[in-house]
C-alpha atoms as a PDB file:
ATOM      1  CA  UNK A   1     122.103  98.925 114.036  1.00  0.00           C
ATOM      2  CA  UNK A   2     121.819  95.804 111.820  1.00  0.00           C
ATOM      3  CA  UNK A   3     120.300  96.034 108.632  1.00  0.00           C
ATOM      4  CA  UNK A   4     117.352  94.783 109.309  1.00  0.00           C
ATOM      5  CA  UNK A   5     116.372  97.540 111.546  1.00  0.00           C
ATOM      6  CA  UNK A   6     114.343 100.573 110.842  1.00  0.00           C
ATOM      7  CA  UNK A   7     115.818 104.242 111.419  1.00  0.00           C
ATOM      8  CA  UNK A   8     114.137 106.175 114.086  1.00  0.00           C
ATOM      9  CA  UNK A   9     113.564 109.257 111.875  1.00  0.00           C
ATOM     10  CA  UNK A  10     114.759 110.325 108.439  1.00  0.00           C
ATOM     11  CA  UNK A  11     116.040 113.662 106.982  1.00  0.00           C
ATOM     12  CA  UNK A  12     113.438 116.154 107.276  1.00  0.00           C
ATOM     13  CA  UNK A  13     111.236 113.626 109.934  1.00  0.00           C
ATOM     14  CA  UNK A  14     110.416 116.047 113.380  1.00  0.00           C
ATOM     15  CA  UNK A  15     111.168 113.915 116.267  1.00  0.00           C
ATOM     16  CA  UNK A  16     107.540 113.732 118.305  1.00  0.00           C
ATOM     17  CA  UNK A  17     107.249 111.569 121.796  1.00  0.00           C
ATOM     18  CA  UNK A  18     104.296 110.165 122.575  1.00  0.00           C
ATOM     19  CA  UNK A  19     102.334 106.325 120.882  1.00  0.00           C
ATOM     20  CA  UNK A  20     102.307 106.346 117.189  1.00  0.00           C
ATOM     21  CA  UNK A  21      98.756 104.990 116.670  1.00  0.00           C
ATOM     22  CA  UNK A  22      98.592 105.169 112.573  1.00  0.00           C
ATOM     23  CA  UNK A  23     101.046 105.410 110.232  1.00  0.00           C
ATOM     24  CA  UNK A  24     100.669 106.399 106.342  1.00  0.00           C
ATOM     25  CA  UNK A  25     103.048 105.998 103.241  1.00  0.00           C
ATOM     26  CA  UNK A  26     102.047 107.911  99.571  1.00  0.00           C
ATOM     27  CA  UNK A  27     103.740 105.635  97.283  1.00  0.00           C
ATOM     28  CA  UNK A  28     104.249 106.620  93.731  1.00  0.00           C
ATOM     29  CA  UNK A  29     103.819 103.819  90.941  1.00  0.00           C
ATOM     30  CA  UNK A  30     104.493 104.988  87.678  1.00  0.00           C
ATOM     31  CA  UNK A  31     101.891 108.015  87.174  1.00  0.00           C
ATOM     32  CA  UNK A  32      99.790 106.660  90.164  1.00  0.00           C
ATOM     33  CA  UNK A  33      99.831 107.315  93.878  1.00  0.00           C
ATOM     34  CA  UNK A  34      99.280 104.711  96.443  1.00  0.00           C
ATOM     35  CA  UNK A  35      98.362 105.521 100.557  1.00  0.00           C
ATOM     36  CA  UNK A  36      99.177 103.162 102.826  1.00  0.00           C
ATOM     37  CA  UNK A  37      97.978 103.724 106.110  1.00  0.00           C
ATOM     38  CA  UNK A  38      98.559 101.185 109.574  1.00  0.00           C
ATOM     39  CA  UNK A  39      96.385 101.151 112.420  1.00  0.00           C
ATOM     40  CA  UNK A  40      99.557 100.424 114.783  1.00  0.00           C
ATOM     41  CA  UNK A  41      96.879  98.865 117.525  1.00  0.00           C
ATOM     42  CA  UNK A  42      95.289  96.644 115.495  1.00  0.00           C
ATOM     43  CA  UNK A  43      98.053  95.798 113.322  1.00  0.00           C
ATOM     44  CA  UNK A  44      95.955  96.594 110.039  1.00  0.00           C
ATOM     45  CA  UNK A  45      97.108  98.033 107.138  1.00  0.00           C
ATOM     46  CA  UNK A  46      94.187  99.788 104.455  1.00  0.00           C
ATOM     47  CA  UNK A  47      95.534 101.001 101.189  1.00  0.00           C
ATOM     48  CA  UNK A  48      93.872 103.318  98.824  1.00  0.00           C
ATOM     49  CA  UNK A  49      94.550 105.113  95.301  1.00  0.00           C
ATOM     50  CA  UNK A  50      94.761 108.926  95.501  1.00  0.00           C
ATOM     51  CA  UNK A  51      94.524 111.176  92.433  1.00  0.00           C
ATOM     52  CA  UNK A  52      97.410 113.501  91.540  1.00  0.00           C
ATOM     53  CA  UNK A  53      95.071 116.734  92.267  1.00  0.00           C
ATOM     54  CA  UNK A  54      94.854 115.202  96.069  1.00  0.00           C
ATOM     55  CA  UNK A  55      98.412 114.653  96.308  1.00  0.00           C
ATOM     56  CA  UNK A  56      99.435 117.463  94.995  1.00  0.00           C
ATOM     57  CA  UNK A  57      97.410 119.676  97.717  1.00  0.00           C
ATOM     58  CA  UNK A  58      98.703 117.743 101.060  1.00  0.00           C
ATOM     59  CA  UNK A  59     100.609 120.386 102.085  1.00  0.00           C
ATOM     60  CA  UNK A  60      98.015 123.057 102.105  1.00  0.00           C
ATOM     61  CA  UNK A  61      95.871 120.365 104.081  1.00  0.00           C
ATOM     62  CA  UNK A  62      98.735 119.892 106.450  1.00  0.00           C
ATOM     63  CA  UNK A  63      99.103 123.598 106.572  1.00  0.00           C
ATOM     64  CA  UNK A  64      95.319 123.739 107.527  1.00  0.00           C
ATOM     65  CA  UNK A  65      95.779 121.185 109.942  1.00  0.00           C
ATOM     66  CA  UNK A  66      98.450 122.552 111.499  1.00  0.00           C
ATOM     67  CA  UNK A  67      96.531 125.771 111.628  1.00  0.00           C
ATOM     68  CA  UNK A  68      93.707 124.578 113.859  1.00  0.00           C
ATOM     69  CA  UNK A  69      96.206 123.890 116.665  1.00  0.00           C
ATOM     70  CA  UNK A  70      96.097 127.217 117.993  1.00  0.00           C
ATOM     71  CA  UNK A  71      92.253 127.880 118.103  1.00  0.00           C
ATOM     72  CA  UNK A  72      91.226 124.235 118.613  1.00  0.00           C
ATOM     73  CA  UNK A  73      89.229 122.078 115.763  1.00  0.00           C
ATOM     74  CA  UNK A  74      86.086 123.852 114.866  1.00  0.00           C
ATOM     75  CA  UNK A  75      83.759 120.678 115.404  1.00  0.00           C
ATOM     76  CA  UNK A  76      85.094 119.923 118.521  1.00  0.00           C
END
């Protein structure tokens, strides 16, 4: 691998198969928090300021999230 390339996964990263369509980054800047997310199809990237409160409960959305998996999404 050269250094310009990208790593395949990072420590901690599950390997998944399938077409990445969006990607998201939570960047920290000082005492603020940045998310970056790319629409990998339409090669667009939208950026927005989170508060700390959000950040701080993304795993207990990802937890409910990953919940939903085994009874389906309620609105579907």
């Amino acid at each position: 691998m050269t250094g310009d390339e990208e790593p395949l996964m990072e420590a901690g990263q599950i390997s998944v198969t399938g077409t990445s369509l969006y990607t998201a980054e939570l960047i920290q800047e000082g005492s603020d928090y940045r998310l970056v997310v790319t629409d990998r199809q339409r090669r667009t990237v939208q950026t927005a300021y989170v508060p700390r409160g959000m950040v701080e409960q993304l795993p207990a959305f990802l937890s409910k999230l990953n919940s939903f998996k085994l009874g389906g999404f309620p609105w579907r």
